[in-house]
PDB file of N, CA and C in Angstrom:
ATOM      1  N   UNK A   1      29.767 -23.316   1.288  1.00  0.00           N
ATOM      2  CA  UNK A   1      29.266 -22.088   1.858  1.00  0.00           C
ATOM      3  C   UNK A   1      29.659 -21.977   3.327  1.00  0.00           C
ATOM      4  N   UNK A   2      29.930 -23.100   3.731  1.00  0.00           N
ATOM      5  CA  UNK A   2      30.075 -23.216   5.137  1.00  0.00           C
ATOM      6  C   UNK A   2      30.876 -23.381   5.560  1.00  0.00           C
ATOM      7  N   UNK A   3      31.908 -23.835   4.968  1.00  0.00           N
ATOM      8  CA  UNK A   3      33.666 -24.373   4.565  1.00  0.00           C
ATOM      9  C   UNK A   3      34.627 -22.869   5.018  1.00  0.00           C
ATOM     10  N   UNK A   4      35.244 -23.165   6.170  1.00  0.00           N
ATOM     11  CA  UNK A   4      36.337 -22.288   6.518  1.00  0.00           C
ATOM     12  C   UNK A   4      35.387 -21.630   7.891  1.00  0.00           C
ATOM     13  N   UNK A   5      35.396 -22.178   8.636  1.00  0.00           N
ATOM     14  CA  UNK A   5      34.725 -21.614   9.513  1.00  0.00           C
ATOM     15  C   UNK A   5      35.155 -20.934  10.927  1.00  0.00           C
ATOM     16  N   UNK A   6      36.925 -20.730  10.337  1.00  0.00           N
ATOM     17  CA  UNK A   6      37.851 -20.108  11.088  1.00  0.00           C
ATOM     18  C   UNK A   6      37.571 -18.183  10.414  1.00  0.00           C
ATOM     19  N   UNK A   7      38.393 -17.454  10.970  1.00  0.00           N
ATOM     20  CA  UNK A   7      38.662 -16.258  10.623  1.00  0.00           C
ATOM     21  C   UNK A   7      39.349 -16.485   9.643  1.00  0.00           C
ATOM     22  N   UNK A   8      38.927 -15.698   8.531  1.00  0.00           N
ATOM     23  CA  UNK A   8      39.339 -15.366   7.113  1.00  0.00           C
ATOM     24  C   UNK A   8      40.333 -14.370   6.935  1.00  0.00           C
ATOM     25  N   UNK A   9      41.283 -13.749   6.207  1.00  0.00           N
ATOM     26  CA  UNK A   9      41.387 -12.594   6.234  1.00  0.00           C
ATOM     27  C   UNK A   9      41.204 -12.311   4.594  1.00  0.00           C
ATOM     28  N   UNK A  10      40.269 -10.743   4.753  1.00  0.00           N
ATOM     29  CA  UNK A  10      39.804  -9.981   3.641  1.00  0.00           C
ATOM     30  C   UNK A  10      41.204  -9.184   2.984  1.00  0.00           C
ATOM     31  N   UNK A  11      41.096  -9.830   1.686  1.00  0.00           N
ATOM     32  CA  UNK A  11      42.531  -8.867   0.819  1.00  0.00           C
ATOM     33  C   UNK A  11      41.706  -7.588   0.242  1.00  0.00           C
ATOM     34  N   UNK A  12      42.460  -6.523  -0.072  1.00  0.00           N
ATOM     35  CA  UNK A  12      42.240  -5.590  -0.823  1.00  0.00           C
ATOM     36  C   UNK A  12      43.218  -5.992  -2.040  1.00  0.00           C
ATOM     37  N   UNK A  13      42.734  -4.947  -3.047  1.00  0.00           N
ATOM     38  CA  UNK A  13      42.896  -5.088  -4.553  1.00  0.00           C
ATOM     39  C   UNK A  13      44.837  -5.108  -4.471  1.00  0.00           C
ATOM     40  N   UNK A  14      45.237  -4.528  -3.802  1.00  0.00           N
ATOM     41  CA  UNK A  14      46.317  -4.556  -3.512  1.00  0.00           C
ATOM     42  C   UNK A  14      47.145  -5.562  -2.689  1.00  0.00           C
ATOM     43  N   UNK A  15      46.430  -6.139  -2.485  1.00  0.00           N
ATOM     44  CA  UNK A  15      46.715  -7.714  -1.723  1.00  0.00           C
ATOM     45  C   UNK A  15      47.115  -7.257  -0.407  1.00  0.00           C
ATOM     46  N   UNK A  16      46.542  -6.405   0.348  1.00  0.00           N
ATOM     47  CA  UNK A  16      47.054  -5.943   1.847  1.00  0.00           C
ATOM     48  C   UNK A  16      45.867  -6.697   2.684  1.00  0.00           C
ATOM     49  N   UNK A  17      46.081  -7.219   3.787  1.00  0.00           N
ATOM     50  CA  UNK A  17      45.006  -7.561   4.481  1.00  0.00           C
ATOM     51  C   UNK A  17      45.056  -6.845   5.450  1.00  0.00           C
ATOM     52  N   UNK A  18      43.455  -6.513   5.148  1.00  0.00           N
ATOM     53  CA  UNK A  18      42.512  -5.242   6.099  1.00  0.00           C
ATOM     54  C   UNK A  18      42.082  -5.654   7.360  1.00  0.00           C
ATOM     55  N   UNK A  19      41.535  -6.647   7.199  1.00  0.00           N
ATOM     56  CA  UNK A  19      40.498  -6.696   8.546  1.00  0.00           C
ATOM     57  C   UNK A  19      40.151  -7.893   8.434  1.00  0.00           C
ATOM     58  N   UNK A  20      39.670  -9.177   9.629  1.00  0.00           N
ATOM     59  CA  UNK A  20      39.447 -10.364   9.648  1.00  0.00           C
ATOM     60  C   UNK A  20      37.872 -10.573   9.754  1.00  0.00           C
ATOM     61  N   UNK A  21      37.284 -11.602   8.592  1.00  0.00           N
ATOM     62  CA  UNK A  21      36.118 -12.105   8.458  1.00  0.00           C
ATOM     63  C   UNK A  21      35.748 -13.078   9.261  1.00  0.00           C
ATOM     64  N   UNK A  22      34.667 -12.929   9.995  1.00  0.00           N
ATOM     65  CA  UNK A  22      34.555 -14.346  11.123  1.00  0.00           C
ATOM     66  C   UNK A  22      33.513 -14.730  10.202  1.00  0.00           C
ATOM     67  N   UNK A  23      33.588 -15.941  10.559  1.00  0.00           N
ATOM     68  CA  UNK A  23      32.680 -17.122  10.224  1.00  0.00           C
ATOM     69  C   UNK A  23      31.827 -17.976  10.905  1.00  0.00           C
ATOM     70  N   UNK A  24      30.535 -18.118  10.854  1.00  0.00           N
ATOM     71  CA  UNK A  24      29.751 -18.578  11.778  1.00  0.00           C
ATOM     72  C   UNK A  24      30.074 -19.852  12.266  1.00  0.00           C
ATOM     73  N   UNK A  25      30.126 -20.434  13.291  1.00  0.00           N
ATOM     74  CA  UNK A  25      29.910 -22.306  13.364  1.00  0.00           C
ATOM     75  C   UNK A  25      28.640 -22.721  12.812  1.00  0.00           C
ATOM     76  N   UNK A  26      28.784 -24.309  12.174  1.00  0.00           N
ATOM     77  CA  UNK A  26      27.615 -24.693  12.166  1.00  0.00           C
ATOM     78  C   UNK A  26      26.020 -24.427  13.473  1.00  0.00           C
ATOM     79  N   UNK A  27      26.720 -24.500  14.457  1.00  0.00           N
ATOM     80  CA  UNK A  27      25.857 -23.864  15.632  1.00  0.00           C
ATOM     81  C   UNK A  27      25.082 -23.350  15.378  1.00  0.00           C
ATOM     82  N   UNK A  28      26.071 -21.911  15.459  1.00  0.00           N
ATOM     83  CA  UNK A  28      25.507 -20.615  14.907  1.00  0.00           C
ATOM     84  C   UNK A  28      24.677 -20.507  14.410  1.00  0.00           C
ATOM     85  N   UNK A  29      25.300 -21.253  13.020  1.00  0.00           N
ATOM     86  CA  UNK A  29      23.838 -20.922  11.706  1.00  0.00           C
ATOM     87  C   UNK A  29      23.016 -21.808  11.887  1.00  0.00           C
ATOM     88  N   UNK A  30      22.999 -22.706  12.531  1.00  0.00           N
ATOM     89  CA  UNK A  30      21.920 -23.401  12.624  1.00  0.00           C
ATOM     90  C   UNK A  30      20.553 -22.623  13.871  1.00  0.00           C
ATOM     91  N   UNK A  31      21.260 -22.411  14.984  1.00  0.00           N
ATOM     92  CA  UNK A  31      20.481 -21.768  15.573  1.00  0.00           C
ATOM     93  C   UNK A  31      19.874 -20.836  14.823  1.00  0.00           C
ATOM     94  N   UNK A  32      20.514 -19.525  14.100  1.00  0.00           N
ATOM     95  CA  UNK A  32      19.693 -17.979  13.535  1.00  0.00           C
ATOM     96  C   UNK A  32      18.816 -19.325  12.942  1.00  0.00           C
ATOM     97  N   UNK A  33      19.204 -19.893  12.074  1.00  0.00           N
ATOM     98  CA  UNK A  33      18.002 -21.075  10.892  1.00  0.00           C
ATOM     99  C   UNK A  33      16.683 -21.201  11.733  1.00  0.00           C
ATOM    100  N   UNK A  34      16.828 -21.565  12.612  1.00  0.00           N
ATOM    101  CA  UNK A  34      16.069 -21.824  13.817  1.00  0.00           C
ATOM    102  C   UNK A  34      14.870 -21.094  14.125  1.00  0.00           C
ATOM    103  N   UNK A  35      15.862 -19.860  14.316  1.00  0.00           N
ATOM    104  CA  UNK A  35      15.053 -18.356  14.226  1.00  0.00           C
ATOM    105  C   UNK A  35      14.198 -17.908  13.859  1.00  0.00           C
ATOM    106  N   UNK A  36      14.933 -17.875  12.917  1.00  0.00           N
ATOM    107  CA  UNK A  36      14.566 -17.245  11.259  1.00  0.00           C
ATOM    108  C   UNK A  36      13.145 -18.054  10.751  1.00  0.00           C
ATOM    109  N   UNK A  37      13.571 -18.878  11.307  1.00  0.00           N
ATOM    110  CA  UNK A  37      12.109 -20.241  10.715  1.00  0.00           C
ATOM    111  C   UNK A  37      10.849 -19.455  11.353  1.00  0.00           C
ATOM    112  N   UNK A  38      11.164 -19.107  12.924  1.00  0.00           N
ATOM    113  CA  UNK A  38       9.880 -18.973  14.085  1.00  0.00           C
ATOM    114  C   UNK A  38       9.215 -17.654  13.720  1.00  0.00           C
ATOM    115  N   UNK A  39      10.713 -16.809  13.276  1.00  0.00           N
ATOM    116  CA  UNK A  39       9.878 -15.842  12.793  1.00  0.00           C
ATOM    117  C   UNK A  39      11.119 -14.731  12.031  1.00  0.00           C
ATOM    118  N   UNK A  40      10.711 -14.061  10.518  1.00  0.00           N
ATOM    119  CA  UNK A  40      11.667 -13.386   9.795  1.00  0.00           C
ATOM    120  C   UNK A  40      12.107 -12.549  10.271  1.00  0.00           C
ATOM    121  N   UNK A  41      11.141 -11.464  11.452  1.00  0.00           N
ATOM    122  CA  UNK A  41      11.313 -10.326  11.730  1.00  0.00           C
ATOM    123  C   UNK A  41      12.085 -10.064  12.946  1.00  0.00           C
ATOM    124  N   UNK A  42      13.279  -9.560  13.177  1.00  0.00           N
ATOM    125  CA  UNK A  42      13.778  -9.642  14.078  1.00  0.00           C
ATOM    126  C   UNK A  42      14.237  -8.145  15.420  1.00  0.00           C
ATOM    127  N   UNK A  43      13.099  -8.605  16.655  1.00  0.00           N
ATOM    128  CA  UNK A  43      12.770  -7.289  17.402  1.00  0.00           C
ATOM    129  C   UNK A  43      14.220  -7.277  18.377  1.00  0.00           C
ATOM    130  N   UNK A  44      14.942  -5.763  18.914  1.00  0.00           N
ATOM    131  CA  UNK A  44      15.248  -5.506  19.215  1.00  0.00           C
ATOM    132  C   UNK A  44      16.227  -6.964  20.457  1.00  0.00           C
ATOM    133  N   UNK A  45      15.093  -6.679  21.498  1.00  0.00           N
ATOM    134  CA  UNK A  45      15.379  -8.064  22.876  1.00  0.00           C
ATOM    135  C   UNK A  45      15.323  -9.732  22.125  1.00  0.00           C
ATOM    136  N   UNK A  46      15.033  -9.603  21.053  1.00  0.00           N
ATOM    137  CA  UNK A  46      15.595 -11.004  20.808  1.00  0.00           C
ATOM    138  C   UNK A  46      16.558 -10.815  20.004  1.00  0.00           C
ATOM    139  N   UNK A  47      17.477  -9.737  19.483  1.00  0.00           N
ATOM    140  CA  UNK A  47      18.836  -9.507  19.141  1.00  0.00           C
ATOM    141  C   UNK A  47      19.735 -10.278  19.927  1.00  0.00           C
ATOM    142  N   UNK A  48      19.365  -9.433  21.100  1.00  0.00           N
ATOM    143  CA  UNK A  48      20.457  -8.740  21.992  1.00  0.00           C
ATOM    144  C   UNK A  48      20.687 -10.545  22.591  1.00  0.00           C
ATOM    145  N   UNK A  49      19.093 -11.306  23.112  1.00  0.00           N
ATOM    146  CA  UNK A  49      19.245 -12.799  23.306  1.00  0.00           C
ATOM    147  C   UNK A  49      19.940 -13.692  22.359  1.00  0.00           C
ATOM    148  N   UNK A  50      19.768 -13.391  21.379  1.00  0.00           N
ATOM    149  CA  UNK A  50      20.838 -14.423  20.367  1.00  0.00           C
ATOM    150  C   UNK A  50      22.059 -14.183  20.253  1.00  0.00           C
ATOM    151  N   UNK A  51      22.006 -13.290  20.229  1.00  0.00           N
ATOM    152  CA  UNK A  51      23.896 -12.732  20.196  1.00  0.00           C
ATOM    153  C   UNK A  51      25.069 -13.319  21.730  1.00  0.00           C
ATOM    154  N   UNK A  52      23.935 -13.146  23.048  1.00  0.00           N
ATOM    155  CA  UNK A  52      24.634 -13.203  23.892  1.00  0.00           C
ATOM    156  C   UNK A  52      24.640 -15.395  23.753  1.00  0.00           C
ATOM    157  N   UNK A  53      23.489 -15.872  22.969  1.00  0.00           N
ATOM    158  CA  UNK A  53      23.241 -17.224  23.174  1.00  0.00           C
ATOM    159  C   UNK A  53      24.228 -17.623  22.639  1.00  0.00           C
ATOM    160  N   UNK A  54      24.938 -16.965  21.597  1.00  0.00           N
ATOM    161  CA  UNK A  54      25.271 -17.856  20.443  1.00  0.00           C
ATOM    162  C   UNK A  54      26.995 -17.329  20.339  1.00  0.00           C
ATOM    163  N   UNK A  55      27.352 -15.966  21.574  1.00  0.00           N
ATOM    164  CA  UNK A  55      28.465 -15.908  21.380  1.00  0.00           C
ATOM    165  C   UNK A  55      28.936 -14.280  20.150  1.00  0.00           C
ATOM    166  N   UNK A  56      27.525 -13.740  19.900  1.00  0.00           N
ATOM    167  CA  UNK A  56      28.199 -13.113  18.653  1.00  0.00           C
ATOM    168  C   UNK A  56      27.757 -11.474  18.806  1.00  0.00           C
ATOM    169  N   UNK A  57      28.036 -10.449  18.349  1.00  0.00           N
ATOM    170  CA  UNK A  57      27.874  -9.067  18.701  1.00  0.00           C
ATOM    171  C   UNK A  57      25.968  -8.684  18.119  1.00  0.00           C
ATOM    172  N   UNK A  58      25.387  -8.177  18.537  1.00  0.00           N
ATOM    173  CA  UNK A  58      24.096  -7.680  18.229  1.00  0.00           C
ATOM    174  C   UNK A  58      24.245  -7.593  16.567  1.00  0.00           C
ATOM    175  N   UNK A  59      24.929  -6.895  16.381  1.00  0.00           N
ATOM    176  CA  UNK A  59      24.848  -5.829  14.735  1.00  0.00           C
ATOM    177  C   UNK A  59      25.310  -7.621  13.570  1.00  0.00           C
ATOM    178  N   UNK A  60      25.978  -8.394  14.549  1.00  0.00           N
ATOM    179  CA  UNK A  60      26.180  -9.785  13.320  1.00  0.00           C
ATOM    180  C   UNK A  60      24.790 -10.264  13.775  1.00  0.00           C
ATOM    181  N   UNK A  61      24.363 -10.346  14.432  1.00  0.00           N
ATOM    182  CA  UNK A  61      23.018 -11.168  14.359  1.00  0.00           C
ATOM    183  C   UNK A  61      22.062 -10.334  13.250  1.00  0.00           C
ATOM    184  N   UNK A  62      21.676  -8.976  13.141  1.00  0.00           N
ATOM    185  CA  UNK A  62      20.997  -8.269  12.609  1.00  0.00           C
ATOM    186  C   UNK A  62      21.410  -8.324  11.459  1.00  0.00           C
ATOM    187  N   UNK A  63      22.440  -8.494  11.111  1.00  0.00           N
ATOM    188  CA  UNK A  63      23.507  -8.220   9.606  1.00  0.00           C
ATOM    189  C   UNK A  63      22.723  -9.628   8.918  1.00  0.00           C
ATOM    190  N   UNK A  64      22.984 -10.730   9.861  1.00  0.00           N
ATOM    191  CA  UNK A  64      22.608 -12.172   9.494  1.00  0.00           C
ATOM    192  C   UNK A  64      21.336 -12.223   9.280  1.00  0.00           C
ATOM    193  N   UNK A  65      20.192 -11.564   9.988  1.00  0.00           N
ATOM    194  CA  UNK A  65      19.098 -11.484   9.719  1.00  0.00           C
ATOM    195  C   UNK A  65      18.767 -10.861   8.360  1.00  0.00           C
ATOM    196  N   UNK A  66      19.015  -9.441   8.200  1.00  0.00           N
ATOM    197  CA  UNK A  66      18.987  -9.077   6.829  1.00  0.00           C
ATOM    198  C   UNK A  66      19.375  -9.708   5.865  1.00  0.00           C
ATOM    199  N   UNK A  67      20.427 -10.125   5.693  1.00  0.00           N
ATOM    200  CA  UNK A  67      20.846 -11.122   4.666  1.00  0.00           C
ATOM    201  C   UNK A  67      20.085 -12.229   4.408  1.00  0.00           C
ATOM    202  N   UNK A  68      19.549 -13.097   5.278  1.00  0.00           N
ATOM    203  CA  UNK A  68      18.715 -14.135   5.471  1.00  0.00           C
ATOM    204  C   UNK A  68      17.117 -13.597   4.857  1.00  0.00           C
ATOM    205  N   UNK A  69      16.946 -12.340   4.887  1.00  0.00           N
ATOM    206  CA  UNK A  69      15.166 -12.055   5.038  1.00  0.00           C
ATOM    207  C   UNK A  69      15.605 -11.597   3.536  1.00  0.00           C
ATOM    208  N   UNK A  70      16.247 -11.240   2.801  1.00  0.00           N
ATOM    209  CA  UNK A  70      16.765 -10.207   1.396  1.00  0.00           C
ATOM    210  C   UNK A  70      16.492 -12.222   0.627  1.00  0.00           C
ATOM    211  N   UNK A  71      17.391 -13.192   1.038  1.00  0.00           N
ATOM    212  CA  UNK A  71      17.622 -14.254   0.451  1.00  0.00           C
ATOM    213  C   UNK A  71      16.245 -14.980   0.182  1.00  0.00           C
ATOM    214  N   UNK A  72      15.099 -15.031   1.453  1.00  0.00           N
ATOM    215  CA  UNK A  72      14.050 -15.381   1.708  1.00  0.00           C
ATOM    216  C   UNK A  72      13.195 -14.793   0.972  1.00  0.00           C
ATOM    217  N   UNK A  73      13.036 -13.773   0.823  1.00  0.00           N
ATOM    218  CA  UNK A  73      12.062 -12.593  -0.381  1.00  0.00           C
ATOM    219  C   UNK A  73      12.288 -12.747  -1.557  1.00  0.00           C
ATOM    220  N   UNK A  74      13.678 -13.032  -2.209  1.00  0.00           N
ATOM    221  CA  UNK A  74      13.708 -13.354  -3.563  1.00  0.00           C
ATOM    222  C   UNK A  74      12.957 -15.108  -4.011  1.00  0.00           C
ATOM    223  N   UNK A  75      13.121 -15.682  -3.083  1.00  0.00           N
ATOM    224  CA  UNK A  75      12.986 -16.832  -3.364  1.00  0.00           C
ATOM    225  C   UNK A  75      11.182 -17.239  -3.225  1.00  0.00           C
ATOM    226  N   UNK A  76      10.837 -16.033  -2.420  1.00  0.00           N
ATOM    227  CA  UNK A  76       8.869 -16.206  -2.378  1.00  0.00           C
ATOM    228  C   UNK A  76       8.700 -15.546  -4.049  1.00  0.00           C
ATOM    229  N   UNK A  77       9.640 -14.108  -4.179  1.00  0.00           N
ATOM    230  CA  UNK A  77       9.428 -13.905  -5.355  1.00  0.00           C
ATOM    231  C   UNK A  77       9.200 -14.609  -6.365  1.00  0.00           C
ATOM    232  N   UNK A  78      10.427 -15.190  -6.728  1.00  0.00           N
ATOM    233  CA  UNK A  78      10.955 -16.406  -7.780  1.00  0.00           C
ATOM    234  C   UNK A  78       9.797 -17.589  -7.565  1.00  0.00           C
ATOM    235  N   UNK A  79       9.161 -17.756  -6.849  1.00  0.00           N
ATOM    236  CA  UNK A  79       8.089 -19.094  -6.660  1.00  0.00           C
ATOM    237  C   UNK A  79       6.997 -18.260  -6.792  1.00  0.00           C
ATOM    238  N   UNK A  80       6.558 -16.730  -6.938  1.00  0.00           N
ATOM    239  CA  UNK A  80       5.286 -16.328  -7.245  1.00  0.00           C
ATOM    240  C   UNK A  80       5.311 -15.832  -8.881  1.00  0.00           C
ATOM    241  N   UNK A  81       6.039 -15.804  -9.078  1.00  0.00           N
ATOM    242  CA  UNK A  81       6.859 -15.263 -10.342  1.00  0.00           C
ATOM    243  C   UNK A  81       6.459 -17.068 -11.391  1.00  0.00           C
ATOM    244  N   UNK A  82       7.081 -17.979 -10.653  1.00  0.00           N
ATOM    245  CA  UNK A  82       6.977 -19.240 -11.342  1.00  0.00           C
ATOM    246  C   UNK A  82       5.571 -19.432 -11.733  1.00  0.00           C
ATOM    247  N   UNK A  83       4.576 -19.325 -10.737  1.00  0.00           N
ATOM    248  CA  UNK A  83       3.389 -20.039 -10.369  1.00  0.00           C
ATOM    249  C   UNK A  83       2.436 -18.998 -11.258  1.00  0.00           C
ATOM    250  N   UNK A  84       3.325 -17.228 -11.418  1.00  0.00           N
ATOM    251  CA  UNK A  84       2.061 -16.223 -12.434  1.00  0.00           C
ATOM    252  C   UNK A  84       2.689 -16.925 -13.968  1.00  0.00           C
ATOM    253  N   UNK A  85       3.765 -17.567 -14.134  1.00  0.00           N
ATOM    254  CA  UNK A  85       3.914 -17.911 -15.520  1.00  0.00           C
ATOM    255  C   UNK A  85       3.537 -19.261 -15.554  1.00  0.00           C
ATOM    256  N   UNK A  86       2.986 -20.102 -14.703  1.00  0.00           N
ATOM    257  CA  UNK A  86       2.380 -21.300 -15.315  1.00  0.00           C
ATOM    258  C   UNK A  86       0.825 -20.885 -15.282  1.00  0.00           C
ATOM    259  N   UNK A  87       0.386 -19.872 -14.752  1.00  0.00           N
ATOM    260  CA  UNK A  87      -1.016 -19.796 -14.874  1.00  0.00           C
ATOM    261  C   UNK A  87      -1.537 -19.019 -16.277  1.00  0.00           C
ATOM    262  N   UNK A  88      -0.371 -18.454 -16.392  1.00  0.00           N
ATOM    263  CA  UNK A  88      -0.697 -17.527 -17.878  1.00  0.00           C
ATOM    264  C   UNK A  88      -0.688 -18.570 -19.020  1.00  0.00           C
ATOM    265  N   UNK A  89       0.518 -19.497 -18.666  1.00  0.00           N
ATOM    266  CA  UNK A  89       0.639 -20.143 -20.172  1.00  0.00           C
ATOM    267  C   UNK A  89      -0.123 -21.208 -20.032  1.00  0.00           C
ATOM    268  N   UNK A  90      -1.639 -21.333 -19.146  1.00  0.00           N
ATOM    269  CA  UNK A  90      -2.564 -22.104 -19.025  1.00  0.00           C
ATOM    270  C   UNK A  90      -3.692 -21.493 -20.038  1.00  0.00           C
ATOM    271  N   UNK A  91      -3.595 -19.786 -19.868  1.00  0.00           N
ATOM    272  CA  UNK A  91      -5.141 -19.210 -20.221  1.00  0.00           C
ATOM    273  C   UNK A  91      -4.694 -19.571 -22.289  1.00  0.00           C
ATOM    274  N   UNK A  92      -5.494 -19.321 -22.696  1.00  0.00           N
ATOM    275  CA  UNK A  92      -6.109 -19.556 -24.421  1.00  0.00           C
ATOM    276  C   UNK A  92      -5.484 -18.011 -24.293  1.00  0.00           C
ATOM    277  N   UNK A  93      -4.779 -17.784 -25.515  1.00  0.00           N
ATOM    278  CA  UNK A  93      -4.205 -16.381 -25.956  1.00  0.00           C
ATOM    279  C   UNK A  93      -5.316 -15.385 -26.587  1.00  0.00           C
ATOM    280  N   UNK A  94      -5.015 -14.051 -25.901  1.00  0.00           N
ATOM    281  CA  UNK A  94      -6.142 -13.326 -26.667  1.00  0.00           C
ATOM    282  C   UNK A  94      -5.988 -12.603 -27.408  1.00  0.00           C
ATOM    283  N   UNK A  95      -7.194 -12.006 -28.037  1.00  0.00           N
ATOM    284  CA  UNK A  95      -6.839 -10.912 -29.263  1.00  0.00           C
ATOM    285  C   UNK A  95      -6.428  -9.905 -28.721  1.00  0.00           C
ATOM    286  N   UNK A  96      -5.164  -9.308 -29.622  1.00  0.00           N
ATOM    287  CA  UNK A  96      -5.242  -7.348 -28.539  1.00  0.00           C
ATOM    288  C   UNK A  96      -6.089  -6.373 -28.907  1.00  0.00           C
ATOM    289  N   UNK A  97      -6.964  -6.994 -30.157  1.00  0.00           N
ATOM    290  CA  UNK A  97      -8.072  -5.965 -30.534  1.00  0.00           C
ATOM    291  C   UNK A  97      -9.030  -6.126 -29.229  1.00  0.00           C
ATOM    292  N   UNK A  98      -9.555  -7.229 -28.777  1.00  0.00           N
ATOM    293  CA  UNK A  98     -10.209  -7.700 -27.480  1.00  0.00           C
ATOM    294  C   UNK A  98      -9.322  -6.555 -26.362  1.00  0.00           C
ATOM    295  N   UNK A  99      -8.363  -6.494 -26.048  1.00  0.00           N
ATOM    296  CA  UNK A  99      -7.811  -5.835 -24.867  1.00  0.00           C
ATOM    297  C   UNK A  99      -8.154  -4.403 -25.099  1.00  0.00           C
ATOM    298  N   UNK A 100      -7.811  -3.945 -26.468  1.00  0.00           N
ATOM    299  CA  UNK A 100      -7.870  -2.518 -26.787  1.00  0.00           C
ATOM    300  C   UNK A 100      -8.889  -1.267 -26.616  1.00  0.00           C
ATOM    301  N   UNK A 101     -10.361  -2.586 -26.857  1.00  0.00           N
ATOM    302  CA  UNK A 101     -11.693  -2.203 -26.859  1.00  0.00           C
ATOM    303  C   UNK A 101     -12.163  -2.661 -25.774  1.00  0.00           C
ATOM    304  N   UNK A 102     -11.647  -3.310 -24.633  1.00  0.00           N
ATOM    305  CA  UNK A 102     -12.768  -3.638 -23.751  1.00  0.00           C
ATOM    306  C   UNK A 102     -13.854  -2.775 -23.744  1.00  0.00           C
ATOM    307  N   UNK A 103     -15.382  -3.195 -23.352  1.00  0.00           N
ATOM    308  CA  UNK A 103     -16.311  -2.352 -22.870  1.00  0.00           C
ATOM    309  C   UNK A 103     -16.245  -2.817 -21.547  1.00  0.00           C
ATOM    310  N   UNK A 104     -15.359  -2.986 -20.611  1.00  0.00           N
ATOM    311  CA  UNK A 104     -15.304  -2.996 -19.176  1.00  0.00           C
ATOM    312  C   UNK A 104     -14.980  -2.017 -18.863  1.00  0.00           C
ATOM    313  N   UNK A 105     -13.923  -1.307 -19.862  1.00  0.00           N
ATOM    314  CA  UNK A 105     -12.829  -0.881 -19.408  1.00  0.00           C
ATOM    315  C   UNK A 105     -12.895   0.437 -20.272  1.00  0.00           C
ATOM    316  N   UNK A 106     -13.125   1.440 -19.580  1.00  0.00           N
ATOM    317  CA  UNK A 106     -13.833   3.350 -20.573  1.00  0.00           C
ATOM    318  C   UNK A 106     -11.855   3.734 -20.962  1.00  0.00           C
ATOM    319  N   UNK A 107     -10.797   3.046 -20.687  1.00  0.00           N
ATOM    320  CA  UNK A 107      -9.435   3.649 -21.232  1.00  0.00           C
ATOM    321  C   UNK A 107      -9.284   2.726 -22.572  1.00  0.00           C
ATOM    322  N   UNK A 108      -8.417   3.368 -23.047  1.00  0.00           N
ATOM    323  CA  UNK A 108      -7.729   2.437 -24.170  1.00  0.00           C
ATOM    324  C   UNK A 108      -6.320   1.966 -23.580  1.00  0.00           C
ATOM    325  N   UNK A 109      -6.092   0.799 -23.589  1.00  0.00           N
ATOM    326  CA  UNK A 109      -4.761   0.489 -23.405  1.00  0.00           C
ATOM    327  C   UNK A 109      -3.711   0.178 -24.792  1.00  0.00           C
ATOM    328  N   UNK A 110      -2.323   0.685 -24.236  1.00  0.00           N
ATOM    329  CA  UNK A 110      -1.309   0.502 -24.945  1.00  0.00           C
ATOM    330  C   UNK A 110      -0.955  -0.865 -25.318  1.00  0.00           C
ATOM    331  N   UNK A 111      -0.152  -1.255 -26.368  1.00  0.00           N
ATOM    332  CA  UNK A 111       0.467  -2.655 -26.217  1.00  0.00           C
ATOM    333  C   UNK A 111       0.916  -3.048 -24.476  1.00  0.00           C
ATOM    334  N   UNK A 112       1.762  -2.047 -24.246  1.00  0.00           N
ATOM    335  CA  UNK A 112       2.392  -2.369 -23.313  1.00  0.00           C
ATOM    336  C   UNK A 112       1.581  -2.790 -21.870  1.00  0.00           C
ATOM    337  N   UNK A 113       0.283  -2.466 -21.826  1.00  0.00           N
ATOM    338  CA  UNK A 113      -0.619  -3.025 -20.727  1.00  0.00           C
ATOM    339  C   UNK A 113      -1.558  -4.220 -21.314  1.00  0.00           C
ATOM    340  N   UNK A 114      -0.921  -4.644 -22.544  1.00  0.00           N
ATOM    341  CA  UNK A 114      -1.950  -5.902 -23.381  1.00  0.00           C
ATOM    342  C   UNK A 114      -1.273  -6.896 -22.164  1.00  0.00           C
ATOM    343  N   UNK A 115      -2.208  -7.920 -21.654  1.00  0.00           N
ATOM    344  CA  UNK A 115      -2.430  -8.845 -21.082  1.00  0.00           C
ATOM    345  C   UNK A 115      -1.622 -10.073 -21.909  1.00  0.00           C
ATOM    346  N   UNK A 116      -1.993 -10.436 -23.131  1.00  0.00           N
ATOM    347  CA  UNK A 116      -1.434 -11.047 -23.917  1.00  0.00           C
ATOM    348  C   UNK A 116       0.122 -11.328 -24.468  1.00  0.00           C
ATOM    349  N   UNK A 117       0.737  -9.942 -24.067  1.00  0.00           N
ATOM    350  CA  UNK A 117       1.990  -9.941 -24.296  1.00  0.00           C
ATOM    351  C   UNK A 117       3.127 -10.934 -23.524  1.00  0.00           C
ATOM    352  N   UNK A 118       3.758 -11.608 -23.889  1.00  0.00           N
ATOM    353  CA  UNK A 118       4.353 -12.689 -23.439  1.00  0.00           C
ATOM    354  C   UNK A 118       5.488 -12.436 -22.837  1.00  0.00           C
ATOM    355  N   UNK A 119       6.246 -12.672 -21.590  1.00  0.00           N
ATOM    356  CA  UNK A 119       7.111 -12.021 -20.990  1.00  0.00           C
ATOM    357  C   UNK A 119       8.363 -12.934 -21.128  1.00  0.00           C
ATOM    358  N   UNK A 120       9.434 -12.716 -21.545  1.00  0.00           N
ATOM    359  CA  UNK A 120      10.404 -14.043 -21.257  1.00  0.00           C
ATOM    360  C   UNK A 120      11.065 -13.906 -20.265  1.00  0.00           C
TER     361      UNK A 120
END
């Protein structure tokens, strides 16, 4: 991932090269890492400070941030996502006649809001 940490150049489908991809130094990414750790959200004046710290234009620091906070969100996802399917396949399975009729609950629900239904 980190491998080539010179300027790249980007081909088009036509094999013409467009425009050159920079690549962070380990530095670099280690510092945003750094960052990113203290805090996801990234305000304006501490752009403009990392960019000038680290050597790199405002809009790559922000670019890097987004990318980093998009990567970070799937992965709280994917671990809340894990943790609602080990708690489900903890509970005793229920009837959907039980879901259908609650007396908690004055609606009727569809299959599709049965609790019971198993998600793969």
């Amino acid at each position: 991932m980190l491998d080539g940490l010179d300027e790249e150049e980007c081909l088009e489908e036509g094999g013409q090269a467009t425009e050159k991809k920079i690549r962070l130094s380990m530095h670099q990414v280690k510092a945003l890492e750094k960052n990113f750790d203290v805090g996801n959200k990234l305000e304006p004046e501490r752009k403009v400070k990392l960019a000038e710290e680290l050597g790199l234009q405002p809009r790559q620091v922000a670019i890097w941030f987004q990318n980093r906070h998009a990567r970070w969100k799937t992965k709280v996802l994917e671990k809340d996502y894990a943790m609602l399917k080990a708690n489900r396949e903890k509970e005793p399975p229920r009837n959907c006649s039980d879901c259908l009729n609650s007396p908690s609950d004055n609606r009727q629900l569809s299959g599709d809001d049965c609790p019971s239904v198993v998600f793969n």
